[in-house]
N, C-alpha and C. Protein backbone atom coordinates (compact mmCIF):
# COMPACT_ATOMS: atom_id res chain seq x y z
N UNK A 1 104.57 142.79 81.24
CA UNK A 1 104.63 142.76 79.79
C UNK A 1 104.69 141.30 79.35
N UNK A 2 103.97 140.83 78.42
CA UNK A 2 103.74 139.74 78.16
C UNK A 2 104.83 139.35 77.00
N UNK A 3 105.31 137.68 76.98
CA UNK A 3 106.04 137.43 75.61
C UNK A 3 105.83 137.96 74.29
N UNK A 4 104.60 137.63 74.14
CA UNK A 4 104.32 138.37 72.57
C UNK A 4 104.30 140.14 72.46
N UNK A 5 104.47 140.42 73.98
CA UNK A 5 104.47 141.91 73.09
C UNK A 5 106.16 141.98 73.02
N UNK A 6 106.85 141.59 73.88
CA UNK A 6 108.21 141.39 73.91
C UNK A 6 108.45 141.31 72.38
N UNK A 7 108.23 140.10 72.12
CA UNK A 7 109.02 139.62 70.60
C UNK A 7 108.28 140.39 69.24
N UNK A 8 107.37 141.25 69.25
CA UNK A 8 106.76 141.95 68.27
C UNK A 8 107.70 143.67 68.81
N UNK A 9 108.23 144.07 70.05
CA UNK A 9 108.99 144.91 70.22
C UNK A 9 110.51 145.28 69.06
N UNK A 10 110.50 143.33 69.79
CA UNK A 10 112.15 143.16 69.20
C UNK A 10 111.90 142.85 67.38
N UNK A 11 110.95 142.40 66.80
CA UNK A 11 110.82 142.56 65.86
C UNK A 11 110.94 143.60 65.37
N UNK A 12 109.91 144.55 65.64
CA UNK A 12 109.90 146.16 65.45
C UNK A 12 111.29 146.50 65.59
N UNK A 13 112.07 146.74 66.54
CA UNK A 13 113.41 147.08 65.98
C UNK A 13 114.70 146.83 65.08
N UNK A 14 114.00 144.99 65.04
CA UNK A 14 115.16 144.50 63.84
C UNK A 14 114.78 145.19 62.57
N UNK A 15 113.48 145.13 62.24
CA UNK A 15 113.40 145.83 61.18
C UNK A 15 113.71 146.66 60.92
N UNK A 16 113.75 147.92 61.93
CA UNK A 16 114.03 149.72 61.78
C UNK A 16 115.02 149.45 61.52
N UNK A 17 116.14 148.58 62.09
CA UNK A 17 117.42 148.44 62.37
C UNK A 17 118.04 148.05 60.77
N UNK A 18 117.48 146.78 59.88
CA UNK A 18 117.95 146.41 58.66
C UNK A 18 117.31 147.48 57.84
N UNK A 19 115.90 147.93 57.82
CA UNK A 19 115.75 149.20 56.95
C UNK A 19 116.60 150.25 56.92
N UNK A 20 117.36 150.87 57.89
CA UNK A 20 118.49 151.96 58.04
C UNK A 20 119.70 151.17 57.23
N UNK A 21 119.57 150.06 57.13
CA UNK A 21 120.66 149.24 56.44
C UNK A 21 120.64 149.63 55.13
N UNK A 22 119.50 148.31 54.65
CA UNK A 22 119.55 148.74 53.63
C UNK A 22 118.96 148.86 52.81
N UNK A 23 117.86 149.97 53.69
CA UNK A 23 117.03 150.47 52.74
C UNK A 23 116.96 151.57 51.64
N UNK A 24 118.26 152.34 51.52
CA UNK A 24 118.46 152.89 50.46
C UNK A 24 118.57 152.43 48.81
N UNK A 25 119.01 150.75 49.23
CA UNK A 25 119.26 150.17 48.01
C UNK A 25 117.52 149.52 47.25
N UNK A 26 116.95 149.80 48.25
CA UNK A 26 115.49 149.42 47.63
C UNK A 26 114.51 150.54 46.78
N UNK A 27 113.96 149.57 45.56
CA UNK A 27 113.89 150.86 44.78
C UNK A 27 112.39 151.58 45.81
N UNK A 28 112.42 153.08 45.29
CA UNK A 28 110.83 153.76 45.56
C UNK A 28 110.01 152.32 45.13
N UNK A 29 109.72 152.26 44.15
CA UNK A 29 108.31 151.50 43.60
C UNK A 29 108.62 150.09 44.72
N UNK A 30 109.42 149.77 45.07
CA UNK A 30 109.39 148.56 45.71
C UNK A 30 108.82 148.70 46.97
N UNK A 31 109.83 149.75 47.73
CA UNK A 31 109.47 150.62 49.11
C UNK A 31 107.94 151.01 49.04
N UNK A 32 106.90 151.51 48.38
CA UNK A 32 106.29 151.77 48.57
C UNK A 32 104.89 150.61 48.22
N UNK A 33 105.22 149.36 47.82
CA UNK A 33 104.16 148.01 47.30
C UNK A 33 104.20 147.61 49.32
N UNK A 34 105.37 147.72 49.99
CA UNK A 34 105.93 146.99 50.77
C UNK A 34 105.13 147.56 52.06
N UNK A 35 105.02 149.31 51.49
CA UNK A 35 103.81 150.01 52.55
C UNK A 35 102.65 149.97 52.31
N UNK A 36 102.48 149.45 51.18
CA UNK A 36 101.08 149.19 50.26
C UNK A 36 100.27 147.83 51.22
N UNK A 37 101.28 146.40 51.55
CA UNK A 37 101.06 145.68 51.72
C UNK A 37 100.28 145.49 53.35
N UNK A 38 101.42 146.02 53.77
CA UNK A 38 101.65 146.59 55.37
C UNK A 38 100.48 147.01 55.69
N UNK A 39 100.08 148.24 54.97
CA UNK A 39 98.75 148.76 55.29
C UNK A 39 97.59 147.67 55.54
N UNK A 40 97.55 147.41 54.13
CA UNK A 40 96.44 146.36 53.91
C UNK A 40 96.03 145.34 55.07
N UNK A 41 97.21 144.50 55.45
CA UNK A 41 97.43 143.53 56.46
C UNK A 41 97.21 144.33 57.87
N UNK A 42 97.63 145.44 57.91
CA UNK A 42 96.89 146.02 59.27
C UNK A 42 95.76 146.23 59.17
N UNK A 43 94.97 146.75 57.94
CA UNK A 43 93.06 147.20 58.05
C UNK A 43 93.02 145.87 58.34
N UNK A 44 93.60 144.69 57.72
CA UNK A 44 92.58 143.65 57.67
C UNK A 44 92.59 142.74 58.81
N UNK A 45 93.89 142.96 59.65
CA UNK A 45 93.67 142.57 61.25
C UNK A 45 93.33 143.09 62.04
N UNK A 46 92.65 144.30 61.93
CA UNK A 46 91.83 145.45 62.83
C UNK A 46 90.46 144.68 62.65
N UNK A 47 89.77 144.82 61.34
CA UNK A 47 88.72 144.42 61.24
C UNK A 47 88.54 142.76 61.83
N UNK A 48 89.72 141.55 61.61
CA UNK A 48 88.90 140.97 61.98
C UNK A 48 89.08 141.06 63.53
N UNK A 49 90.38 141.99 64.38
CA UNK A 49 90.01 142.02 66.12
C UNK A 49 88.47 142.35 66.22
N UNK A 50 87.77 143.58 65.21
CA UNK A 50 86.50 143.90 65.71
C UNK A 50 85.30 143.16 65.99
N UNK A 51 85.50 142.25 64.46
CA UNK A 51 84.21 141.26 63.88
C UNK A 51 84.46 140.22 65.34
N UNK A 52 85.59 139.89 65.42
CA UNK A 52 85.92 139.04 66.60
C UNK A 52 85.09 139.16 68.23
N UNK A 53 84.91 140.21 68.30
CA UNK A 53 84.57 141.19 69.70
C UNK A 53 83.39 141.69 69.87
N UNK A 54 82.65 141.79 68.07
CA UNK A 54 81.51 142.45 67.71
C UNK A 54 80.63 141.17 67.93
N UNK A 55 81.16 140.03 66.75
CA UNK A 55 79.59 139.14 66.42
C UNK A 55 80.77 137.86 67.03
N UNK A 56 79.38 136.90 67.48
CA UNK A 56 79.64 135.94 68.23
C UNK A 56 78.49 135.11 68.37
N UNK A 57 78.49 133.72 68.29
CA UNK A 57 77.68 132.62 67.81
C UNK A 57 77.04 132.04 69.49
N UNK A 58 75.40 132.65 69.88
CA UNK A 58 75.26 132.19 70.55
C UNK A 58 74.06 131.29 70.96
N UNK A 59 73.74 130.06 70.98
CA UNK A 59 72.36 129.32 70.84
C UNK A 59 71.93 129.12 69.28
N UNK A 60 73.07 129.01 68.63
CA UNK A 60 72.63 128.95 67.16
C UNK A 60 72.14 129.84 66.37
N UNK A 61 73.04 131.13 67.28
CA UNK A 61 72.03 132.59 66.19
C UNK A 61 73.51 133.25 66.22
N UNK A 62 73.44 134.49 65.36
CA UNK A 62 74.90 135.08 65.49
C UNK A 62 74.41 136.62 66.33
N UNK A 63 74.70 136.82 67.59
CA UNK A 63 74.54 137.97 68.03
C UNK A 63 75.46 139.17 67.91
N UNK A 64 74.97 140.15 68.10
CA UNK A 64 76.07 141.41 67.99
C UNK A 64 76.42 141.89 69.50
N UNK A 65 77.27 142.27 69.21
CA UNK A 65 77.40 143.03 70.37
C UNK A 65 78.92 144.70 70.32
N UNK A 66 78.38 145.67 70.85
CA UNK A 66 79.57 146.31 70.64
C UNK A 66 79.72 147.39 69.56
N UNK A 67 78.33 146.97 68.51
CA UNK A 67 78.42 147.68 67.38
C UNK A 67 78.61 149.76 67.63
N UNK A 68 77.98 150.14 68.88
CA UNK A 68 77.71 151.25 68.92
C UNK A 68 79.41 151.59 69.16
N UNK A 69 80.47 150.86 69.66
CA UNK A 69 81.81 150.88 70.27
C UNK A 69 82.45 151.64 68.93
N UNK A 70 82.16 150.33 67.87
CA UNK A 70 83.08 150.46 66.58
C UNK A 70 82.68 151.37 65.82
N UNK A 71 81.33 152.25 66.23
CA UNK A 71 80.63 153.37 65.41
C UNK A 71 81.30 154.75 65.88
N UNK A 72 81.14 154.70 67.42
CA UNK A 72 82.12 155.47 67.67
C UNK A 72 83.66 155.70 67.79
N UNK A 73 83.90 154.50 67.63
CA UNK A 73 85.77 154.46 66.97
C UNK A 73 85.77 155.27 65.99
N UNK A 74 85.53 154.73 64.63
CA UNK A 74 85.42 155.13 63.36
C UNK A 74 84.98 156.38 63.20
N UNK A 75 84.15 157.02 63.85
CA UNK A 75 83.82 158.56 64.01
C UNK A 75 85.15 159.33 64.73
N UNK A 76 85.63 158.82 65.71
CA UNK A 76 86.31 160.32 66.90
C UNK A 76 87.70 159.33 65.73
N UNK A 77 88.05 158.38 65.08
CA UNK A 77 88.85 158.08 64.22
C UNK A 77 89.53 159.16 62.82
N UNK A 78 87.57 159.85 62.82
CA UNK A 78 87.52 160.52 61.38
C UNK A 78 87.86 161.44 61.35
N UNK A 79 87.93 162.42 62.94
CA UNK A 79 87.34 163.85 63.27
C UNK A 79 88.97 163.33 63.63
N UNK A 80 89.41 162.92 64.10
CA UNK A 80 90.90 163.09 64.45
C UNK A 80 92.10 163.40 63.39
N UNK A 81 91.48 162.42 61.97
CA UNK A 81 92.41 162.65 60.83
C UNK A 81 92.02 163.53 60.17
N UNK A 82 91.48 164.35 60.08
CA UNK A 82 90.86 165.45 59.59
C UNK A 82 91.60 166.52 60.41
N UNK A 83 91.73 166.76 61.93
CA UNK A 83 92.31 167.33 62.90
C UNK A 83 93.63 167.75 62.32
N UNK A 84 94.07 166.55 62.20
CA UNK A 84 95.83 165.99 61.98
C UNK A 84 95.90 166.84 60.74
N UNK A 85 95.11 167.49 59.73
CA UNK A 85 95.50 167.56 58.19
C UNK A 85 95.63 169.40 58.66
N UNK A 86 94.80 169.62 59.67
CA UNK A 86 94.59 171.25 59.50
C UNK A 86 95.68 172.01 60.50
């Protein structure tokens, strides 16, 4: 197990740990900008791990690579949350 997953562990639990605190005193509308945010910042570090993995600068051209990977993510992604609802 590497450092950084270590200290994103122990992160993960300080937080659970001060939210059981004191997260009752936080209003709904606040609690929920805070999952608003959260979200956001996760699509938007997914996408760029992909773009990262996908396109890549080679001989002065931008090649792809991988695209069929992230087509089928996003599909068995779709059919799964759809799964989850029924």
């Amino acid at each position: 197990m590497g450092l950084g997953t270590l200290i994103n562990a122990l992160g993960v639990l300080a937080g659970g740990f001060v939210g059981m605190l004191i997260g009752h005193r936080i209003s709904k509308n606040m609690q929920e900008a805070i999952m608003k945010a959260a979200a956001i910042s996760v699509i938007f570090l997914g996408i760029i791990g992909a773009c990262e993995h996908a396109l890549r600068i080679s001989e002065n051209k931008v090649v792809s690579q991988g695209a069929m990977m992230l087509v089928v993510s996003l599909t068995l992604g779709h059919f799964d949350r759809r799964a989850a609802k029924h």
